[in-house]
C-alpha atoms as a PDB file:
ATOM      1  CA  UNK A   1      -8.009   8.760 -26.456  1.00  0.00           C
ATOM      2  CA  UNK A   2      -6.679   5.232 -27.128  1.00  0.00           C
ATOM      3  CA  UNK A   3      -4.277   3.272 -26.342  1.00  0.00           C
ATOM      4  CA  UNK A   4      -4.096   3.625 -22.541  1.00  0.00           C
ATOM      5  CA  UNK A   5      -6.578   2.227 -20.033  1.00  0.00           C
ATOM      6  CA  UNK A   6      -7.940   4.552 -16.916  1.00  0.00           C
ATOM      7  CA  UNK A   7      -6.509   1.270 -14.752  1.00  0.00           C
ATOM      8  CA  UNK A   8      -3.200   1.345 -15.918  1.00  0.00           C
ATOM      9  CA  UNK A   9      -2.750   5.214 -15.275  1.00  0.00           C
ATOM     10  CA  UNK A  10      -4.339   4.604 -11.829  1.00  0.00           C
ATOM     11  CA  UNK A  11      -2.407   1.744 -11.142  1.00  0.00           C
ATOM     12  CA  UNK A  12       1.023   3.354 -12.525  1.00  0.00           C
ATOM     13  CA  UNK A  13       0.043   6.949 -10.266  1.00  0.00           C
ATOM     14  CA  UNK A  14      -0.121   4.524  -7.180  1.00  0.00           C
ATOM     15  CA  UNK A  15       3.023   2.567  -7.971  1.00  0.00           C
ATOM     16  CA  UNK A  16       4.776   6.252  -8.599  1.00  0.00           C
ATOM     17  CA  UNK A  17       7.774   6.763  -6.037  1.00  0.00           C
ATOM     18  CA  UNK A  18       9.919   9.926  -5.862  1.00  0.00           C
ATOM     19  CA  UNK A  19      13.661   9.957  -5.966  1.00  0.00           C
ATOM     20  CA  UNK A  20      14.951   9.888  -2.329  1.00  0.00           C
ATOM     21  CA  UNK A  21      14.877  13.525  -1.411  1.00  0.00           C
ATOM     22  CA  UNK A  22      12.060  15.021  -2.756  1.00  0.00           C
ATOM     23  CA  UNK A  23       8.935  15.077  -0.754  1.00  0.00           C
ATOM     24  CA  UNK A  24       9.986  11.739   1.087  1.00  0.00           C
ATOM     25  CA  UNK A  25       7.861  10.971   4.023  1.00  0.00           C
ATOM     26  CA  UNK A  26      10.600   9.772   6.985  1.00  0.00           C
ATOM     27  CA  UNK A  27       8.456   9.198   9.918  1.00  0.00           C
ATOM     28  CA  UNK A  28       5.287   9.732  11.930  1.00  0.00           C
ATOM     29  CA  UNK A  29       6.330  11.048  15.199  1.00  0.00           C
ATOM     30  CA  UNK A  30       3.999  11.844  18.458  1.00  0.00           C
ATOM     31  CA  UNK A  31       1.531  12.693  15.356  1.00  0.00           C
ATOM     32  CA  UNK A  32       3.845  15.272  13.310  1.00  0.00           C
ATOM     33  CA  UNK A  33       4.728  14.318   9.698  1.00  0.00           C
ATOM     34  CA  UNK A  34       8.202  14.518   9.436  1.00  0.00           C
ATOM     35  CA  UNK A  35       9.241  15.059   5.206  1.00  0.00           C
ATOM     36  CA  UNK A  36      12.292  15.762   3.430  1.00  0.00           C
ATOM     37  CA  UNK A  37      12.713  17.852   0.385  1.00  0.00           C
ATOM     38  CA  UNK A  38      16.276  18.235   0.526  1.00  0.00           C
ATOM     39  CA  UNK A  39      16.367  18.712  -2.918  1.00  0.00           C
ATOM     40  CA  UNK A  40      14.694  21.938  -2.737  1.00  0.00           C
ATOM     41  CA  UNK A  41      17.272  23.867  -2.958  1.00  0.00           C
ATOM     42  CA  UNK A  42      15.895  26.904  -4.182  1.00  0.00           C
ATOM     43  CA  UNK A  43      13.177  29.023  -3.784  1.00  0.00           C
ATOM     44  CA  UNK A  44      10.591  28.120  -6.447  1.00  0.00           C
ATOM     45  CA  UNK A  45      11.209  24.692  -5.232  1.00  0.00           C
ATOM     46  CA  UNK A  46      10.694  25.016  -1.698  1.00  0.00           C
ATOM     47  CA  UNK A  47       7.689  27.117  -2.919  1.00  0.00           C
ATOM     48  CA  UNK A  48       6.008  23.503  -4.300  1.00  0.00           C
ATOM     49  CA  UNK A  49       6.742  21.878  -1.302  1.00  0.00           C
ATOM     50  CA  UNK A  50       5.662  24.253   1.180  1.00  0.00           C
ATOM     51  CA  UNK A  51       2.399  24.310  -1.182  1.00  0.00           C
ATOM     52  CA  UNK A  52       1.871  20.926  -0.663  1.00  0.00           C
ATOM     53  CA  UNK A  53       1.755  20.762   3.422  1.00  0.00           C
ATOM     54  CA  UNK A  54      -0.833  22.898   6.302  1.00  0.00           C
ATOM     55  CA  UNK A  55       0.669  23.971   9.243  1.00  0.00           C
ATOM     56  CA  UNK A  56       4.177  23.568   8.482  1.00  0.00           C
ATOM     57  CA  UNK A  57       7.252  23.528  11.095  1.00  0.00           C
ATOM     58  CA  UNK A  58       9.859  24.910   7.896  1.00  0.00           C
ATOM     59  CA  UNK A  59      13.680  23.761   8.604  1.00  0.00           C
ATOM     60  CA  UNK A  60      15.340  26.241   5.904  1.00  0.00           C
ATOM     61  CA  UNK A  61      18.700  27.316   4.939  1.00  0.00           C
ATOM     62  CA  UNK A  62      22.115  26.623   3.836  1.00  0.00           C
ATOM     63  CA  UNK A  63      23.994  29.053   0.606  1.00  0.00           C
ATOM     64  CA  UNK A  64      21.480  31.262  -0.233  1.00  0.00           C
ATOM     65  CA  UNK A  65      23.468  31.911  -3.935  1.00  0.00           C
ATOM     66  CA  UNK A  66      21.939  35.570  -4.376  1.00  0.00           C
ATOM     67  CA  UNK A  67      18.409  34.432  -3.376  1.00  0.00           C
ATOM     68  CA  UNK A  68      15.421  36.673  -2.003  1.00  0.00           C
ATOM     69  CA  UNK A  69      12.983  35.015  -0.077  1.00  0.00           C
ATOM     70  CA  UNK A  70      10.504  37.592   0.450  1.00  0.00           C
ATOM     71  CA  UNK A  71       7.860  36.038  -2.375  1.00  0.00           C
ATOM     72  CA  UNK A  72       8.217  32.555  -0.817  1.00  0.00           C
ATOM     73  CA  UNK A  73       7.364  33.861   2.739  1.00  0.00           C
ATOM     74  CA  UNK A  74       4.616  36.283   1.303  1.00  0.00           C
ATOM     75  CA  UNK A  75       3.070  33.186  -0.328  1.00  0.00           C
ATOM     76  CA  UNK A  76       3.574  30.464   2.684  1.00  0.00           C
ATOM     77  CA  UNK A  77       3.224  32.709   5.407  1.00  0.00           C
ATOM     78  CA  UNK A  78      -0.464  31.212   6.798  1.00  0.00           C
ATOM     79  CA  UNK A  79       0.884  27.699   6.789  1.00  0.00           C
ATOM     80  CA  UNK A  80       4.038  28.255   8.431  1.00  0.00           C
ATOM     81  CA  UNK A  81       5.548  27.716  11.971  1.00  0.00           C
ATOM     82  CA  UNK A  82       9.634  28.249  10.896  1.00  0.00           C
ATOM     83  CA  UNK A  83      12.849  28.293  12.422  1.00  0.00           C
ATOM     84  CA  UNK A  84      15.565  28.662   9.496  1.00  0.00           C
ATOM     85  CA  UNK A  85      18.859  27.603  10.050  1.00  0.00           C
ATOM     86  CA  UNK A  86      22.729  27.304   8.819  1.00  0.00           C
ATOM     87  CA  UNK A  87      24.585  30.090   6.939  1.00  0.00           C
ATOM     88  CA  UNK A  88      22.347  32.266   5.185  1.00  0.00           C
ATOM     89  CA  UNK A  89      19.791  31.959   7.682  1.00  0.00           C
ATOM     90  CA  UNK A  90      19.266  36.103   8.463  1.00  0.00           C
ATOM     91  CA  UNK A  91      17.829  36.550   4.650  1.00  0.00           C
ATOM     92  CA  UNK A  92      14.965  33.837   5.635  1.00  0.00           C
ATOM     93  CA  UNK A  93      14.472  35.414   8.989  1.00  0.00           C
ATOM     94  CA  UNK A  94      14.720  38.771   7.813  1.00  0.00           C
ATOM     95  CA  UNK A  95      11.840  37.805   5.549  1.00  0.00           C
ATOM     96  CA  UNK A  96      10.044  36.040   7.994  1.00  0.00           C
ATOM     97  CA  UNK A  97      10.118  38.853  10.106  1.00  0.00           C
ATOM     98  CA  UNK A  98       8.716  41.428   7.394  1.00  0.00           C
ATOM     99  CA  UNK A  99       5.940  39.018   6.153  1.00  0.00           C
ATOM    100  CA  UNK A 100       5.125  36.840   8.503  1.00  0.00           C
ATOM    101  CA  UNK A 101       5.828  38.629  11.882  1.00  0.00           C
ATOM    102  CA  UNK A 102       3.705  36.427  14.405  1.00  0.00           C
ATOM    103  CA  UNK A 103       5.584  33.293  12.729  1.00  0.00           C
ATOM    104  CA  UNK A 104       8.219  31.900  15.686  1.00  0.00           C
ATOM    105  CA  UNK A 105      12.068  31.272  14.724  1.00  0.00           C
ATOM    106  CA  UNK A 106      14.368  29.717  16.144  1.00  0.00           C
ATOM    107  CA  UNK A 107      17.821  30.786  14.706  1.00  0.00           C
ATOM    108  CA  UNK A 108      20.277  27.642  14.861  1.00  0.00           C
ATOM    109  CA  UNK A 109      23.711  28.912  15.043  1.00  0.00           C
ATOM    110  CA  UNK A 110      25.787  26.073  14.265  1.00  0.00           C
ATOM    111  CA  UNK A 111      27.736  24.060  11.751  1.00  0.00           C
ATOM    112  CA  UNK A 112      29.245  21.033  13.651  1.00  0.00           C
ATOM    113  CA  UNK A 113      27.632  17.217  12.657  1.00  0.00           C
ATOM    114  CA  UNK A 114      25.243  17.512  15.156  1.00  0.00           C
ATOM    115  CA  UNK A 115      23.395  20.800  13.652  1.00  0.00           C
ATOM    116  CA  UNK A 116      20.855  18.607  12.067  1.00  0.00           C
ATOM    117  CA  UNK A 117      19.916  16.860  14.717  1.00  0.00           C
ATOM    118  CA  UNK A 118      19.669  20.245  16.684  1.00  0.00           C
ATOM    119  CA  UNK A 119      17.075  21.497  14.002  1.00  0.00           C
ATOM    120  CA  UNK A 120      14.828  18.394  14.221  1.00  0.00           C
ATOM    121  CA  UNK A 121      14.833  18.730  17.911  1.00  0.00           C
ATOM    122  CA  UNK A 122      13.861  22.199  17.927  1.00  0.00           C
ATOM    123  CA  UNK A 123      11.468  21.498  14.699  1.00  0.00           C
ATOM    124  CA  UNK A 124       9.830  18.759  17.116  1.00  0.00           C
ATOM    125  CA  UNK A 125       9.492  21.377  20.394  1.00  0.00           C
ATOM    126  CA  UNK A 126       7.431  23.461  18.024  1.00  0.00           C
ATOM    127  CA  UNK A 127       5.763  21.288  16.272  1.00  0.00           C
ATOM    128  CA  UNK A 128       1.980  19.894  17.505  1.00  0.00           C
ATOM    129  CA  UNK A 129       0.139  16.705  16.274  1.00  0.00           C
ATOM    130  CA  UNK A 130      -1.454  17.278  13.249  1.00  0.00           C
ATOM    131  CA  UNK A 131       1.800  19.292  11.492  1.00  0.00           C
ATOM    132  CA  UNK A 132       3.950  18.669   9.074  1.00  0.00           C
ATOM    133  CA  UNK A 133       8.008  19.509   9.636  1.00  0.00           C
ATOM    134  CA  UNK A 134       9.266  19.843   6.416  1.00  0.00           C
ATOM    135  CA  UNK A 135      12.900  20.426   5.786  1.00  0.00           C
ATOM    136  CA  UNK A 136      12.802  22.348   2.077  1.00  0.00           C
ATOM    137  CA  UNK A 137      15.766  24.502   2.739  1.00  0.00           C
ATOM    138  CA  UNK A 138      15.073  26.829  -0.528  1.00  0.00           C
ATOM    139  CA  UNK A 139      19.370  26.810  -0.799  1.00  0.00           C
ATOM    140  CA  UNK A 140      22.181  24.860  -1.330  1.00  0.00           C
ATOM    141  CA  UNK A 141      23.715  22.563   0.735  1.00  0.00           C
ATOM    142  CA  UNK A 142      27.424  23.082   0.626  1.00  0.00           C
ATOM    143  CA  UNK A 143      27.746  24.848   3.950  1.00  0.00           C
ATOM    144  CA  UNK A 144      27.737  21.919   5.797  1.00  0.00           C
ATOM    145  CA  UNK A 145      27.132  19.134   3.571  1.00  0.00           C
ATOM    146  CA  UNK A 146      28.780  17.482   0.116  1.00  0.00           C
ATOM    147  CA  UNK A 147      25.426  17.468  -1.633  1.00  0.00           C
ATOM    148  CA  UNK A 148      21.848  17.693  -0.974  1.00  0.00           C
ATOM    149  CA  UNK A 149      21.703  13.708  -0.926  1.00  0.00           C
ATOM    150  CA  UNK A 150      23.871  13.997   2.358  1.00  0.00           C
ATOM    151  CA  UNK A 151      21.707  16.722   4.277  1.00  0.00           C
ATOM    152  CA  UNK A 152      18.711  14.827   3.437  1.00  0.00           C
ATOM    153  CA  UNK A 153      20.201  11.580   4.984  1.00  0.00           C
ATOM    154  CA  UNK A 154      21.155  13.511   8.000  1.00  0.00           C
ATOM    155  CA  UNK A 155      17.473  15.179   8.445  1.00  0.00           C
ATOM    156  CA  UNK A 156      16.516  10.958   8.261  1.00  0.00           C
ATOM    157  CA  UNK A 157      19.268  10.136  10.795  1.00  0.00           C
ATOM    158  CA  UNK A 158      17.793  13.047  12.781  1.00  0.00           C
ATOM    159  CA  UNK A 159      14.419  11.827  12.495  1.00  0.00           C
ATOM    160  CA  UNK A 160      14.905   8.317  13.345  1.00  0.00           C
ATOM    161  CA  UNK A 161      17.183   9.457  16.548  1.00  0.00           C
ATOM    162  CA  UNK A 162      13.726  11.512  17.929  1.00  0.00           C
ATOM    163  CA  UNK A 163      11.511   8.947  17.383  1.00  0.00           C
ATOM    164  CA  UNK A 164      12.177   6.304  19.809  1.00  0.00           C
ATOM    165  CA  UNK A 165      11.962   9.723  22.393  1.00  0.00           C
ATOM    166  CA  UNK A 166       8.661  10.916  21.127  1.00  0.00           C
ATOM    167  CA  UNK A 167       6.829   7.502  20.837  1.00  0.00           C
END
């Protein structure tokens, strides 16, 4: 092939940055990776995302719109430790529970502003060095948030408010 140097491809796939939301690394904290995928906001995309981490703490959930979430579980189950939360939470537990029984949840009942911060907290208690807690909610964000943009900035927010306690 011409045209293109192996250098410039190498250098360009090094320079490559995401949007903010997809797959953005927030924080190192006590040795968990903290990530947000808020844009994942359905299933085949949380799917890539949960593909891409090993063990996982999942923070999942908002408007399910008519999703299943059996496959997704079936095919993430081994990597998981998950605790779904916000509206539509029961269809991801209910999954959780058929495929991935011995997988812990924590069910996060709640709606107010401080939700998110509730789920990293809880995310963090489970979570050991070495994992990954990735919030790839597989749903839409309009249960508690205006857009995905906005529930990704409060996972960050959430982030940056454990990390002075975990350090």
């Amino acid at each position: 092939m011409d045209g293109v140097e192996p250098a410039a491809v190498r250098d360009g796939l090094r320079a490559f940055r995401p949007d903010a939301h997809r797959i953005e690394h927030v924080a190192d904290v006590a040795g968990v990776a903290y990530v947000d995928d808020s844009k994942a906001t359905n299933t085949h995309a949380a799917e890539a995302s949960l593909a891409a981490y090993d063990p996982i703490v999942w923070i999942a959930g908002g408007l399910a719109k008519g999703a299943t979430f059996d496959e997704l579980v079936q095919r993430s189950a081994k990597r998981l430790r998950a605790r779904p939360h916000r509206r539509d939470r029961a269809l991801i537990r209910e999954a959780l529970a058929r495929h991935a029984p011995e997988v812990p949840v924590v069910d996060l009942d709640r709606t107010d502003t401080g939700a998110m911060s509730a789920a990293v907290r809880e995310a963090a208690r489970l979570a050991r060095p070495g994992d990954t807690v990735l919030m790839a909610p597989a749903c839409a964000s309009m249960d508690m948030f205006t857009n995905y943009n906005k529930r990704g900035e409060a996972f960050a927010d959430a982030v940056r408010e454990l990390a002075p306690e975990r350090d």
